[in-house]
PDB file of N, CA and C in Angstrom:
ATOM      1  N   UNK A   1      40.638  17.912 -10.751  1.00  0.00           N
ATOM      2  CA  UNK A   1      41.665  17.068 -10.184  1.00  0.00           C
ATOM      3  C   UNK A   1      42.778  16.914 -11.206  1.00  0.00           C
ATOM      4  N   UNK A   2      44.316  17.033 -10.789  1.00  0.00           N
ATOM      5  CA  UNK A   2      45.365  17.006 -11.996  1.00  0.00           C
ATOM      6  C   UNK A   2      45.852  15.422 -11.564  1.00  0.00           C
ATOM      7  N   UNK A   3      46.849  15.093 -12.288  1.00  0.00           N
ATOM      8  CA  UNK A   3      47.085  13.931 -12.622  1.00  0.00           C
ATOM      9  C   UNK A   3      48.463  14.027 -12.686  1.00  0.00           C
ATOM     10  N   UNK A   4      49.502  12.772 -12.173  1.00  0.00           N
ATOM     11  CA  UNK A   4      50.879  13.037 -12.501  1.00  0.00           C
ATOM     12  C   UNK A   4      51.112  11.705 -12.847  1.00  0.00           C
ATOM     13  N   UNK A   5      52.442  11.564 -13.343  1.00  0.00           N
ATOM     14  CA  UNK A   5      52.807  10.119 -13.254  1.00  0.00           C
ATOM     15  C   UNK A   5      54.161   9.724 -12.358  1.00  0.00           C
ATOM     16  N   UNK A   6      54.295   8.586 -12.333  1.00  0.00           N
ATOM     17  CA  UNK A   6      55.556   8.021 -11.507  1.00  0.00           C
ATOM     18  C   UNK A   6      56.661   7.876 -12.748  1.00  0.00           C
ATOM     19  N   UNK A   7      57.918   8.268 -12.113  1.00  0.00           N
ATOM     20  CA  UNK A   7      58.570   7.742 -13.380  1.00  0.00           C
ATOM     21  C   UNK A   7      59.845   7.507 -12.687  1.00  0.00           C
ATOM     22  N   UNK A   8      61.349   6.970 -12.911  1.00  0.00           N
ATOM     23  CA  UNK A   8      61.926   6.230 -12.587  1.00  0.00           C
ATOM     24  C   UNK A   8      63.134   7.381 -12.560  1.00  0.00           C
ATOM     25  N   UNK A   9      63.901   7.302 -11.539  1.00  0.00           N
ATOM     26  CA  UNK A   9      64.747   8.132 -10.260  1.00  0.00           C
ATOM     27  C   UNK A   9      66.053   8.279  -9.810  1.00  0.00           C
ATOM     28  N   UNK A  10      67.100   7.795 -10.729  1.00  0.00           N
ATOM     29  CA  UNK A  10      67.832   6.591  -9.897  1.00  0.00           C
ATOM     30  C   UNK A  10      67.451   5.049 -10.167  1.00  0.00           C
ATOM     31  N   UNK A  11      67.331   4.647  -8.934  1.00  0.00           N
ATOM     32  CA  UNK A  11      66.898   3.599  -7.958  1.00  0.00           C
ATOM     33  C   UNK A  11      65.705   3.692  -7.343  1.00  0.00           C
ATOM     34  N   UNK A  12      65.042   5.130  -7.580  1.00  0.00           N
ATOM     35  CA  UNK A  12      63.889   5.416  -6.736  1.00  0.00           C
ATOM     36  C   UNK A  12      63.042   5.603  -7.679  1.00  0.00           C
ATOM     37  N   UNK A  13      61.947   5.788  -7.331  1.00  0.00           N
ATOM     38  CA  UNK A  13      60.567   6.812  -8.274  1.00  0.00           C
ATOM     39  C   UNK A  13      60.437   8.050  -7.928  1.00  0.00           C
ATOM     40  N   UNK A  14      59.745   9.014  -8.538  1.00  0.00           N
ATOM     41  CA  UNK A  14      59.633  10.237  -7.898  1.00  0.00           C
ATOM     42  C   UNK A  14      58.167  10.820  -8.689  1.00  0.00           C
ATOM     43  N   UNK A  15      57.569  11.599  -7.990  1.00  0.00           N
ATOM     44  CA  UNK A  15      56.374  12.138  -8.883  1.00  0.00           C
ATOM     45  C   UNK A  15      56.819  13.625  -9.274  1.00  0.00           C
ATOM     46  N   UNK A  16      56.318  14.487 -10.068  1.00  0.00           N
ATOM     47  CA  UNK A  16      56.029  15.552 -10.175  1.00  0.00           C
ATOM     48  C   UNK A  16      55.036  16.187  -9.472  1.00  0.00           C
ATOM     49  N   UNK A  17      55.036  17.333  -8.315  1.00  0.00           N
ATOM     50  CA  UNK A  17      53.511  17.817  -8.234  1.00  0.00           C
ATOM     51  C   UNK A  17      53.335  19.199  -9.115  1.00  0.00           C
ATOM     52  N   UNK A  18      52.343  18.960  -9.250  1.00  0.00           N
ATOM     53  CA  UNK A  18      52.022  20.482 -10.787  1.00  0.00           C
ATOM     54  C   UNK A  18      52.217  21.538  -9.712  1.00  0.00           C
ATOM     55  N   UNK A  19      52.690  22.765 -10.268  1.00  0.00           N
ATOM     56  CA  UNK A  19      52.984  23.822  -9.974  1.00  0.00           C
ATOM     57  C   UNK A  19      50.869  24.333  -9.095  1.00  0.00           C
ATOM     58  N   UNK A  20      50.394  24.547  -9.779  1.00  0.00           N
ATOM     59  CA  UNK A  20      48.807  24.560  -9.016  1.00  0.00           C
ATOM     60  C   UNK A  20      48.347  23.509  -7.779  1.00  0.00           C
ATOM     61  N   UNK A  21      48.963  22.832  -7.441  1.00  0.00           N
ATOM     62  CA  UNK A  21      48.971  22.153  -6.124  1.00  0.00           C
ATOM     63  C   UNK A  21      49.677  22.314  -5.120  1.00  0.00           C
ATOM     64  N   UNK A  22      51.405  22.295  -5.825  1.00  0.00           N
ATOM     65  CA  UNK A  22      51.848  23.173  -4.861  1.00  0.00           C
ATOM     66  C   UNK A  22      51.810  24.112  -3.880  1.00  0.00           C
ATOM     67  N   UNK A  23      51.085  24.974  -5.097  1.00  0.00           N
ATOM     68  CA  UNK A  23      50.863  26.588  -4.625  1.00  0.00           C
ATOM     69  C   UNK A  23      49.433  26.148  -3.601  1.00  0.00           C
ATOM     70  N   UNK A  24      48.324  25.672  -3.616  1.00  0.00           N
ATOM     71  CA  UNK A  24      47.212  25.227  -2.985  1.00  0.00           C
ATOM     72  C   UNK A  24      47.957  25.001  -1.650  1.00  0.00           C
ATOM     73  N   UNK A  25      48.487  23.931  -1.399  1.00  0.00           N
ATOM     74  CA  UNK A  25      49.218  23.128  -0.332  1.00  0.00           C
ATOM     75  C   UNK A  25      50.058  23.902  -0.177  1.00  0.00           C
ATOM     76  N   UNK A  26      50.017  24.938  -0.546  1.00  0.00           N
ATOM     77  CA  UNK A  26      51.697  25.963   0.213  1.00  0.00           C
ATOM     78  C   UNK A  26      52.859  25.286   0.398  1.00  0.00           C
ATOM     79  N   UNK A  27      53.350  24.470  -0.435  1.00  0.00           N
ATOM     80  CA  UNK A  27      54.490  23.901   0.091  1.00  0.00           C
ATOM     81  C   UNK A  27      55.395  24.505  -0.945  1.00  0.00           C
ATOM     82  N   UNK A  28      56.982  24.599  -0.187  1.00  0.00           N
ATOM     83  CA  UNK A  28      58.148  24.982  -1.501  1.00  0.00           C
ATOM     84  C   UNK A  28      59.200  24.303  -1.407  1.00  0.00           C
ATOM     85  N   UNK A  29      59.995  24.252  -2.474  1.00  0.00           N
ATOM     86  CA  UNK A  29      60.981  23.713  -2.665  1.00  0.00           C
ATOM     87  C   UNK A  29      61.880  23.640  -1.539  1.00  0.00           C
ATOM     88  N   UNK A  30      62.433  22.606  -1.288  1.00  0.00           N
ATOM     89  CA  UNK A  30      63.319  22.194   0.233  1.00  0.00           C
ATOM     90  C   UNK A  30      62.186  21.809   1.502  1.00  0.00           C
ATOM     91  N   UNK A  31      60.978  21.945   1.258  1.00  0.00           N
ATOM     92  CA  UNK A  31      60.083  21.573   2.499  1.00  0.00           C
ATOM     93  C   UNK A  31      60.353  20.200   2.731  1.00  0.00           C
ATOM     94  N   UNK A  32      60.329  20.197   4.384  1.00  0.00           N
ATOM     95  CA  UNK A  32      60.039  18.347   4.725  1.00  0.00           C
ATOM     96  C   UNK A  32      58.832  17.678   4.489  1.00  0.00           C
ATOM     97  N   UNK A  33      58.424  16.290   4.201  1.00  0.00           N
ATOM     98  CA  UNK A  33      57.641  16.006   3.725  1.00  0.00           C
ATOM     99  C   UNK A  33      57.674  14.806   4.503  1.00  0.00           C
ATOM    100  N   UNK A  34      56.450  14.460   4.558  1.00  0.00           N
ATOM    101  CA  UNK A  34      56.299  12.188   5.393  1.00  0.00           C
ATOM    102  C   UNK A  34      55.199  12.004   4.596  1.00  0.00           C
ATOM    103  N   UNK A  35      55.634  10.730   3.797  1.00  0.00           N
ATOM    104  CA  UNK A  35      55.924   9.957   2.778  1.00  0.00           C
ATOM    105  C   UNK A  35      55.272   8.668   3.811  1.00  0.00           C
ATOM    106  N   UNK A  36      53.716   7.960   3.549  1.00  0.00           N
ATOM    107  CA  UNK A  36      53.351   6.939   4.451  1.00  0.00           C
ATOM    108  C   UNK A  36      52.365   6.297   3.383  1.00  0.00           C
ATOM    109  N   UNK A  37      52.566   4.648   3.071  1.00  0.00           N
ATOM    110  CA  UNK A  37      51.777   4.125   1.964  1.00  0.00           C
ATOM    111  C   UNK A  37      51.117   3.287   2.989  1.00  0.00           C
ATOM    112  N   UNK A  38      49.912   2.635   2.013  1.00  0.00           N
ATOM    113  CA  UNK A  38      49.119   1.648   2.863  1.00  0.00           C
ATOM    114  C   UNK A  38      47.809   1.272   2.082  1.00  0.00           C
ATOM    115  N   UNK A  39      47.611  -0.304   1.909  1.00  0.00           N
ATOM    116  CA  UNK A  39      46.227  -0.262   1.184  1.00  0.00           C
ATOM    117  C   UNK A  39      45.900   0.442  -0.131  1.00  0.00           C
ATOM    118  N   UNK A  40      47.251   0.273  -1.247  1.00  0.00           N
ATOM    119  CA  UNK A  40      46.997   1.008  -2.127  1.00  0.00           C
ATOM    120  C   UNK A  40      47.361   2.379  -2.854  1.00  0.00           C
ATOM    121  N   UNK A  41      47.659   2.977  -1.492  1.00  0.00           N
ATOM    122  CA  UNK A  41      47.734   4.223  -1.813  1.00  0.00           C
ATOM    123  C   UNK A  41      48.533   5.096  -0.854  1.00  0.00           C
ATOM    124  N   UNK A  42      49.302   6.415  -2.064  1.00  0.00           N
ATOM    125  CA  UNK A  42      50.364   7.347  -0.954  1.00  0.00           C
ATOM    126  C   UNK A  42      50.219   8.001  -0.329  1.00  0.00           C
ATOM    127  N   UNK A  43      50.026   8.825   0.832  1.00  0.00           N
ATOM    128  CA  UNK A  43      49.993   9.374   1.658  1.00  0.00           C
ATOM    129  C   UNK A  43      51.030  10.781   1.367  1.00  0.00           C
ATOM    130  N   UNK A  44      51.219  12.234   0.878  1.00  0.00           N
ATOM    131  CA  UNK A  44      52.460  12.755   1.162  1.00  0.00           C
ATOM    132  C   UNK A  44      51.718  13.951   2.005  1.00  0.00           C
ATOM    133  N   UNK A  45      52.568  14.505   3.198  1.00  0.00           N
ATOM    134  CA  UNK A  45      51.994  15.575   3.509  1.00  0.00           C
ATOM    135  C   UNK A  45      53.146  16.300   4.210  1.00  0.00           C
ATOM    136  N   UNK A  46      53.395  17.786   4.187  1.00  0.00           N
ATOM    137  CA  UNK A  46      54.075  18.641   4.834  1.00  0.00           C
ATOM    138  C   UNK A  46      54.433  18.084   6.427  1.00  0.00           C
ATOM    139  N   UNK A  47      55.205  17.337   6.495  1.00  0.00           N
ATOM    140  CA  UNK A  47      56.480  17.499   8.290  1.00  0.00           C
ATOM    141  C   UNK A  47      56.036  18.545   9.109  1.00  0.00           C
ATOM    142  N   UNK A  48      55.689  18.544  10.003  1.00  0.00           N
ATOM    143  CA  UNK A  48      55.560  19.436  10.917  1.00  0.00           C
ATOM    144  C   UNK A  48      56.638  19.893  11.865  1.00  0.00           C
ATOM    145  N   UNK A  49      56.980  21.438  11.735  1.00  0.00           N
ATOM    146  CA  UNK A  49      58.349  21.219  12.075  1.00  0.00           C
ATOM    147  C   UNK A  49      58.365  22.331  13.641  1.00  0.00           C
ATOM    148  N   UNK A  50      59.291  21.652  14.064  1.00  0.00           N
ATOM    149  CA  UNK A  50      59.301  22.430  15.511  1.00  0.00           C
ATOM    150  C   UNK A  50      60.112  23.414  15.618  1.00  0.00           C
ATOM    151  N   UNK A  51      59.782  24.738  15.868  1.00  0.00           N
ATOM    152  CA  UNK A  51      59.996  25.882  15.833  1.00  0.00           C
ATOM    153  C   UNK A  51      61.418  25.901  17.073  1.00  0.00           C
ATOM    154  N   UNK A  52      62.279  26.338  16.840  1.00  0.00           N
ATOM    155  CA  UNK A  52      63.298  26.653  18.065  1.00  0.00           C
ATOM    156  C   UNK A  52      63.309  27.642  19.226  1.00  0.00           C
ATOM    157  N   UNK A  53      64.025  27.806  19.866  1.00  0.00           N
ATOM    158  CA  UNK A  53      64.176  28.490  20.846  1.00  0.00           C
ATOM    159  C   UNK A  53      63.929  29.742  21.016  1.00  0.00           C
ATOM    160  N   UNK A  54      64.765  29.660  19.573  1.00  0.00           N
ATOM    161  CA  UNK A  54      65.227  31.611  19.356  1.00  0.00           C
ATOM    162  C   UNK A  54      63.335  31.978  18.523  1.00  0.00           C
ATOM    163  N   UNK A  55      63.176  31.297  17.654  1.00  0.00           N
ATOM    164  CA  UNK A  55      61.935  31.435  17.196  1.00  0.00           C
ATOM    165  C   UNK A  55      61.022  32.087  18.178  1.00  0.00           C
ATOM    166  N   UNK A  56      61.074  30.839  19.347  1.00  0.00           N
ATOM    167  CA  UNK A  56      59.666  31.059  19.991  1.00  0.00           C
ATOM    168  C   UNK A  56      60.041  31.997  21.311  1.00  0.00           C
ATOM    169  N   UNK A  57      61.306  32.406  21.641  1.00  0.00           N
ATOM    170  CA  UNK A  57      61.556  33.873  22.184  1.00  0.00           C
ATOM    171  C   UNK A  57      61.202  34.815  21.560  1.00  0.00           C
ATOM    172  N   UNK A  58      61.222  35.549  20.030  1.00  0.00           N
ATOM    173  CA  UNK A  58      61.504  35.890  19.454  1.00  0.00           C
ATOM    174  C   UNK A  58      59.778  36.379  19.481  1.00  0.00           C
ATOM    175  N   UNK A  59      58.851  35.623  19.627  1.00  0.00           N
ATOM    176  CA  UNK A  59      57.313  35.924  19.424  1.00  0.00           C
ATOM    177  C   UNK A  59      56.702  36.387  21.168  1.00  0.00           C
ATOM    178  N   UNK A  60      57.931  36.473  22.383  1.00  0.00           N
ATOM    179  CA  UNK A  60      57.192  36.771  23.660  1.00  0.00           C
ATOM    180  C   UNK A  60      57.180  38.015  23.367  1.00  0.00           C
ATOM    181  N   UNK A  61      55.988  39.070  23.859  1.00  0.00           N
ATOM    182  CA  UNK A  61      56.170  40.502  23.870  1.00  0.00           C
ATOM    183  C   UNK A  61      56.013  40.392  25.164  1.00  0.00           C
ATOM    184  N   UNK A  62      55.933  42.683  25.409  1.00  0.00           N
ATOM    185  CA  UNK A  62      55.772  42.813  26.743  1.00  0.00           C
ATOM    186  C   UNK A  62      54.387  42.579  27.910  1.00  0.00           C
ATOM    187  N   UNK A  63      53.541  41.820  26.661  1.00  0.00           N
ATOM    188  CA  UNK A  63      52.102  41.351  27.546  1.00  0.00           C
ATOM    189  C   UNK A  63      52.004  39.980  28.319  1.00  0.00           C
ATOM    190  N   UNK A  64      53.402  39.455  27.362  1.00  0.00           N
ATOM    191  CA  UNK A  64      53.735  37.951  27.958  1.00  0.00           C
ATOM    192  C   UNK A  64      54.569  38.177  29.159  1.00  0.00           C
ATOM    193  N   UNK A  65      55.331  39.112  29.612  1.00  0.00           N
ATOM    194  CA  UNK A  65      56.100  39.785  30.686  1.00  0.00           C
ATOM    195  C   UNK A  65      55.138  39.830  31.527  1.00  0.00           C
ATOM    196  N   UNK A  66      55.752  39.253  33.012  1.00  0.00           N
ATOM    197  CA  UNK A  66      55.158  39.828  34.225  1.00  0.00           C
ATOM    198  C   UNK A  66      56.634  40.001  35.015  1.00  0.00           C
ATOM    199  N   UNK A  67      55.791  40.771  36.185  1.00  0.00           N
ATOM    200  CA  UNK A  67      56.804  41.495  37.203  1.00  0.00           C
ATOM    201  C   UNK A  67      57.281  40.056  38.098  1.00  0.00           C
ATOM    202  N   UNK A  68      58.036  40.340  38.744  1.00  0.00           N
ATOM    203  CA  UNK A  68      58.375  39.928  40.002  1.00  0.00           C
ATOM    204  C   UNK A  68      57.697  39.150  41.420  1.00  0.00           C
ATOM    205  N   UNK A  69      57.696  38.157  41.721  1.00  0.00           N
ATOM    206  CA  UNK A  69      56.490  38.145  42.589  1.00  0.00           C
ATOM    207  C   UNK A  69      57.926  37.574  43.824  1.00  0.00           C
ATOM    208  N   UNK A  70      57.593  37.756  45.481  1.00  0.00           N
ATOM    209  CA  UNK A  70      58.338  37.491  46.597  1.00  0.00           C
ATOM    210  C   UNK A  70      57.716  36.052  46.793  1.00  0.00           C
ATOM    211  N   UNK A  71      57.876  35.015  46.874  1.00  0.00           N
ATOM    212  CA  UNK A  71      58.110  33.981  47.422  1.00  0.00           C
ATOM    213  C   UNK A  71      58.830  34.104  48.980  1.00  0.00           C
ATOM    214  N   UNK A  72      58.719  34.788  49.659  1.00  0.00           N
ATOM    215  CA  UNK A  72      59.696  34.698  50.861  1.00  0.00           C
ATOM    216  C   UNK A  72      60.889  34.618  51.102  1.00  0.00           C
ATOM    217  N   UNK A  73      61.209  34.670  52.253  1.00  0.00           N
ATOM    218  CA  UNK A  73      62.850  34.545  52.229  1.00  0.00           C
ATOM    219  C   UNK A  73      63.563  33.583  51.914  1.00  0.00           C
ATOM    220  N   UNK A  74      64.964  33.500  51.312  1.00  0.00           N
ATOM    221  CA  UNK A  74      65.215  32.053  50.825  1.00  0.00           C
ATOM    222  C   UNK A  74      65.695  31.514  51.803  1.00  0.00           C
ATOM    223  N   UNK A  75      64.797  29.793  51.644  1.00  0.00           N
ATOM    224  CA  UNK A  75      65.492  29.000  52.807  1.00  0.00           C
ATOM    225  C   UNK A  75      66.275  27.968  52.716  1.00  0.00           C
ATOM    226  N   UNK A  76      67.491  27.682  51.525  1.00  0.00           N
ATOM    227  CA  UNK A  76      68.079  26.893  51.177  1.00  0.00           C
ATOM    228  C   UNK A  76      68.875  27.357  49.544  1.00  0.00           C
ATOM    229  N   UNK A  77      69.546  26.524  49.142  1.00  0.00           N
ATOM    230  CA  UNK A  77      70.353  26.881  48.121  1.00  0.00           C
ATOM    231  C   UNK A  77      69.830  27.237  46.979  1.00  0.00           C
ATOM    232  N   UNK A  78      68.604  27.994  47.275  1.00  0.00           N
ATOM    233  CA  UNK A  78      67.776  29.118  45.873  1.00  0.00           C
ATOM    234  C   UNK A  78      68.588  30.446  45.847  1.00  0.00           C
ATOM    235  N   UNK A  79      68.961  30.968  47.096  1.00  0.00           N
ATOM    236  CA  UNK A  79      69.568  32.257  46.770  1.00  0.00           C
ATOM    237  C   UNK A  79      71.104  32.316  46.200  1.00  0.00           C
ATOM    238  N   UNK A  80      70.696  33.738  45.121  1.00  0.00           N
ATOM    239  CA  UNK A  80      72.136  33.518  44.078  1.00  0.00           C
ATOM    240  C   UNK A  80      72.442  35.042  44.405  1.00  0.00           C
ATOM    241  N   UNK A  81      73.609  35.092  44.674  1.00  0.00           N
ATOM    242  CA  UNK A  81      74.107  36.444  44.568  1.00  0.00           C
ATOM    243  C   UNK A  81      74.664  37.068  42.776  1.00  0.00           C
ATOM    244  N   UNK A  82      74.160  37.677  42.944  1.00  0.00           N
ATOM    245  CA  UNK A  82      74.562  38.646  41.409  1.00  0.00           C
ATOM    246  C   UNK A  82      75.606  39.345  41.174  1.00  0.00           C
TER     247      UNK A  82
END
């Protein structure tokens, strides 16, 4: 187990995390982080971050593709001319 200390920031505190924890916890420089105390003690853990649009287009292939299916004729303001 490593050990850091608190030390003074500004106005704030800030810790050091050792380079070997980092790397453990995969986290890097610029990552989001939530920061939650309680009873003593800090809480820090990696933000979970929500992937965008283009991201999660970006991962459909052609197995996620299906064809076409007929629903019937249109009977109201569904049909679009092209």
């Amino acid at each position: 187990m490593l050990t850091a200390q608190i030390v003074k920031w500004g106005n704030s505190l800030a810790v050091r995390i050792p380079k070997p924890v980092a790397e453990e916890a995969g986290v890097l420089e610029g990552d989001a982080i939530v920061i939650e105390a309680g009873a003593g003690e800090i809480t820090v853990r990696r933000k979970q971050r929500i992937p965008t649009l283009k991201e999660l287009v970006a991962q459909i292939t052609a197995d996620d593709r299906y064809d076409e299916i007929s629903a019937g004729p249109a009977r109201g303001k569904e049909r679009v001319e092209w």
